[in-house]
C-alpha atoms as a PDB file:
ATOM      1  CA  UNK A   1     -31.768  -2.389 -31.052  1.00  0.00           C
ATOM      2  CA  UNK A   2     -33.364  -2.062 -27.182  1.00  0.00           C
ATOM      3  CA  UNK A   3     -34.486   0.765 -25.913  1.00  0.00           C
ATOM      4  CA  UNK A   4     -32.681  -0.976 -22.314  1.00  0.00           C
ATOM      5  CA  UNK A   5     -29.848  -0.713 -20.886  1.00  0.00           C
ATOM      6  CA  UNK A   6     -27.584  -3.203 -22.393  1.00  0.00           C
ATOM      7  CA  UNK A   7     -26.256  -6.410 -20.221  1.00  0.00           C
ATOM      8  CA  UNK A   8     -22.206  -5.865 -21.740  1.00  0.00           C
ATOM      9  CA  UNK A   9     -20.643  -3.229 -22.435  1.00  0.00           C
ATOM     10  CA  UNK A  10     -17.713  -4.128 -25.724  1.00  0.00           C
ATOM     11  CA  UNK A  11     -14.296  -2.797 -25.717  1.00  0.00           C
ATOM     12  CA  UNK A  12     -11.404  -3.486 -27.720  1.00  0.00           C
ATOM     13  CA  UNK A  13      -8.143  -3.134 -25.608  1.00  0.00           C
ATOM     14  CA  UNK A  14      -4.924  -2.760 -26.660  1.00  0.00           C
ATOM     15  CA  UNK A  15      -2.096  -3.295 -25.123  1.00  0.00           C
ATOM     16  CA  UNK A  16       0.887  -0.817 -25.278  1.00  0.00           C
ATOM     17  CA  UNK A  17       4.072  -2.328 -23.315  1.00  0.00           C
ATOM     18  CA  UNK A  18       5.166  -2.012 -19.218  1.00  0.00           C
ATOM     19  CA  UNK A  19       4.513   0.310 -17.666  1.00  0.00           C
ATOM     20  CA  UNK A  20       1.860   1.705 -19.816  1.00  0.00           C
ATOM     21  CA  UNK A  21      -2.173   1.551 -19.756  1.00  0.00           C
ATOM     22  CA  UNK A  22      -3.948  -0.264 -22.073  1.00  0.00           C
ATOM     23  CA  UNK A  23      -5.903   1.950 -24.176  1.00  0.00           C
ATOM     24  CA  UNK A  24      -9.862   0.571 -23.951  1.00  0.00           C
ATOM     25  CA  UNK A  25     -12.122   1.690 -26.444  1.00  0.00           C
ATOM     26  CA  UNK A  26     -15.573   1.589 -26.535  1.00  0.00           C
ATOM     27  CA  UNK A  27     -17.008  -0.325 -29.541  1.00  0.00           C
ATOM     28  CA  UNK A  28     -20.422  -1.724 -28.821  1.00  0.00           C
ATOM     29  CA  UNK A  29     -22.653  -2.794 -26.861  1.00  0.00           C
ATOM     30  CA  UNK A  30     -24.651  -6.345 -25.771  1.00  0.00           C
ATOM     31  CA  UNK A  31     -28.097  -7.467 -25.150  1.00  0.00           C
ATOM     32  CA  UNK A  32     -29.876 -10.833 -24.296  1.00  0.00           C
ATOM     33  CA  UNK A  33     -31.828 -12.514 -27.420  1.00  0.00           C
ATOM     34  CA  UNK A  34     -35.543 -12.002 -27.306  1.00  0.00           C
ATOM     35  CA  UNK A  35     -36.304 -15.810 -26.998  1.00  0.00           C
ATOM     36  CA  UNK A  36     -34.067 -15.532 -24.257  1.00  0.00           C
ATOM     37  CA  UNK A  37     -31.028 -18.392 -25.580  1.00  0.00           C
ATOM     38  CA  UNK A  38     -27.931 -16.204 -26.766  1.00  0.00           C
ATOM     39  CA  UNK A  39     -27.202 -12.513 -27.475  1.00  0.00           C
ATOM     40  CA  UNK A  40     -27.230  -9.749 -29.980  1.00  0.00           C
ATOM     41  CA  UNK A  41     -23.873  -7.804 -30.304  1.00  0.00           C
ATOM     42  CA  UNK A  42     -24.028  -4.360 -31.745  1.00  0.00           C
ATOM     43  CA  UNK A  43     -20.874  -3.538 -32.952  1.00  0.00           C
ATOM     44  CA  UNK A  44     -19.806  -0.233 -34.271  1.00  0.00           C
ATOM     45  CA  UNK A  45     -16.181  -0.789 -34.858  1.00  0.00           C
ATOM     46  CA  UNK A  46     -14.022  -4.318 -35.152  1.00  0.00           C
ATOM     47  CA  UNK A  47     -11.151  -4.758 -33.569  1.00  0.00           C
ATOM     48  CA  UNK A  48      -8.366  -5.201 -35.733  1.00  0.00           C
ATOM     49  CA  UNK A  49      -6.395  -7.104 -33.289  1.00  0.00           C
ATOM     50  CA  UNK A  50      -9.424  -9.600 -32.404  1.00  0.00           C
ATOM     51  CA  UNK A  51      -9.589  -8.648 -28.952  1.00  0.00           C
ATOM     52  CA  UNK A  52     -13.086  -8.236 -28.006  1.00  0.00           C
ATOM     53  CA  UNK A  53     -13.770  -7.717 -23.780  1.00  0.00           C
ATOM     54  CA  UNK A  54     -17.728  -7.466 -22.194  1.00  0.00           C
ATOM     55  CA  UNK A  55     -17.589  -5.971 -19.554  1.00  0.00           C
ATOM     56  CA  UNK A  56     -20.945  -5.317 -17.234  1.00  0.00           C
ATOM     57  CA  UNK A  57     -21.868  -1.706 -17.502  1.00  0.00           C
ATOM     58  CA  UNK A  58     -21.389   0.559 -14.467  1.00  0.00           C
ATOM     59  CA  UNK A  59     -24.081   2.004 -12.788  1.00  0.00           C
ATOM     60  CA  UNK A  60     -22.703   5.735 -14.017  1.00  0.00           C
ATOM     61  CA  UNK A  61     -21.117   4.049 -17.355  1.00  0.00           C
ATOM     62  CA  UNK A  62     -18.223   5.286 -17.373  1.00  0.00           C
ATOM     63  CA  UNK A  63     -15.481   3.908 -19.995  1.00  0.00           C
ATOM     64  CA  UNK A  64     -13.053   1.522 -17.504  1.00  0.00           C
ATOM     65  CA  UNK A  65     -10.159   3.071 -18.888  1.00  0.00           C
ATOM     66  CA  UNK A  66     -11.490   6.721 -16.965  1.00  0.00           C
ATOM     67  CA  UNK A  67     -11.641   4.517 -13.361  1.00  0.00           C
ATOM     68  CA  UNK A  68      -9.571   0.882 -13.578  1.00  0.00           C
ATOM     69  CA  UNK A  69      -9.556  -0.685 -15.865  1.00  0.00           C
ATOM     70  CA  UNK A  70     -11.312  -4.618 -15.051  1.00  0.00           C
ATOM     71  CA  UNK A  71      -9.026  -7.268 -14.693  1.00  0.00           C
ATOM     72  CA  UNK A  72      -9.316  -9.511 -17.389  1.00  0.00           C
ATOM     73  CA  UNK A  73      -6.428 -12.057 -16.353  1.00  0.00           C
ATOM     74  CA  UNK A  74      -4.294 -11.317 -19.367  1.00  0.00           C
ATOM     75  CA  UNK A  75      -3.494  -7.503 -19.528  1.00  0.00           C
ATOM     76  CA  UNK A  76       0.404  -8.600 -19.278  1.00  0.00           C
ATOM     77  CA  UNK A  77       2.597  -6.974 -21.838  1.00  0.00           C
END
């Protein structure tokens, strides 16, 4: 793949009840097509559950699940 820094960052989160933090898991990682319509996904695992978040890499790249984990409007248990 690109020697760059890619433009997403792929998790798979899962959910584990109230109360609780989701567990993210770094899976992958996204970069922008060379004839610049669409992207190539690098995947190294497949989440069983389907749930696939990008997320913009931080500048230090830490996994979100270290810091906050992003908001992604349906994190509800």
């Amino acid at each position: 793949m690109s020697t760059n820094k890619p433009t997403y960052i792929a998790y798979t989160v899962k959910n584990r009840g109230r109360n609780l933090p989701s567990i993210w898991t770094r899976i992958g990682a996204v970069w922008p097509h060379t004839n610049g319509t669409g992207f190539n996904v690098e995947l190294e695992a497949f989440p069983v559950d389907g749930r696939l978040v990008l997320i913009e890499p931080k500048e230090d790249d830490k996994n979100p699940a270290e810091d906050e984990a992003p908001a992604t409007g349906d994190d509800a248990a």
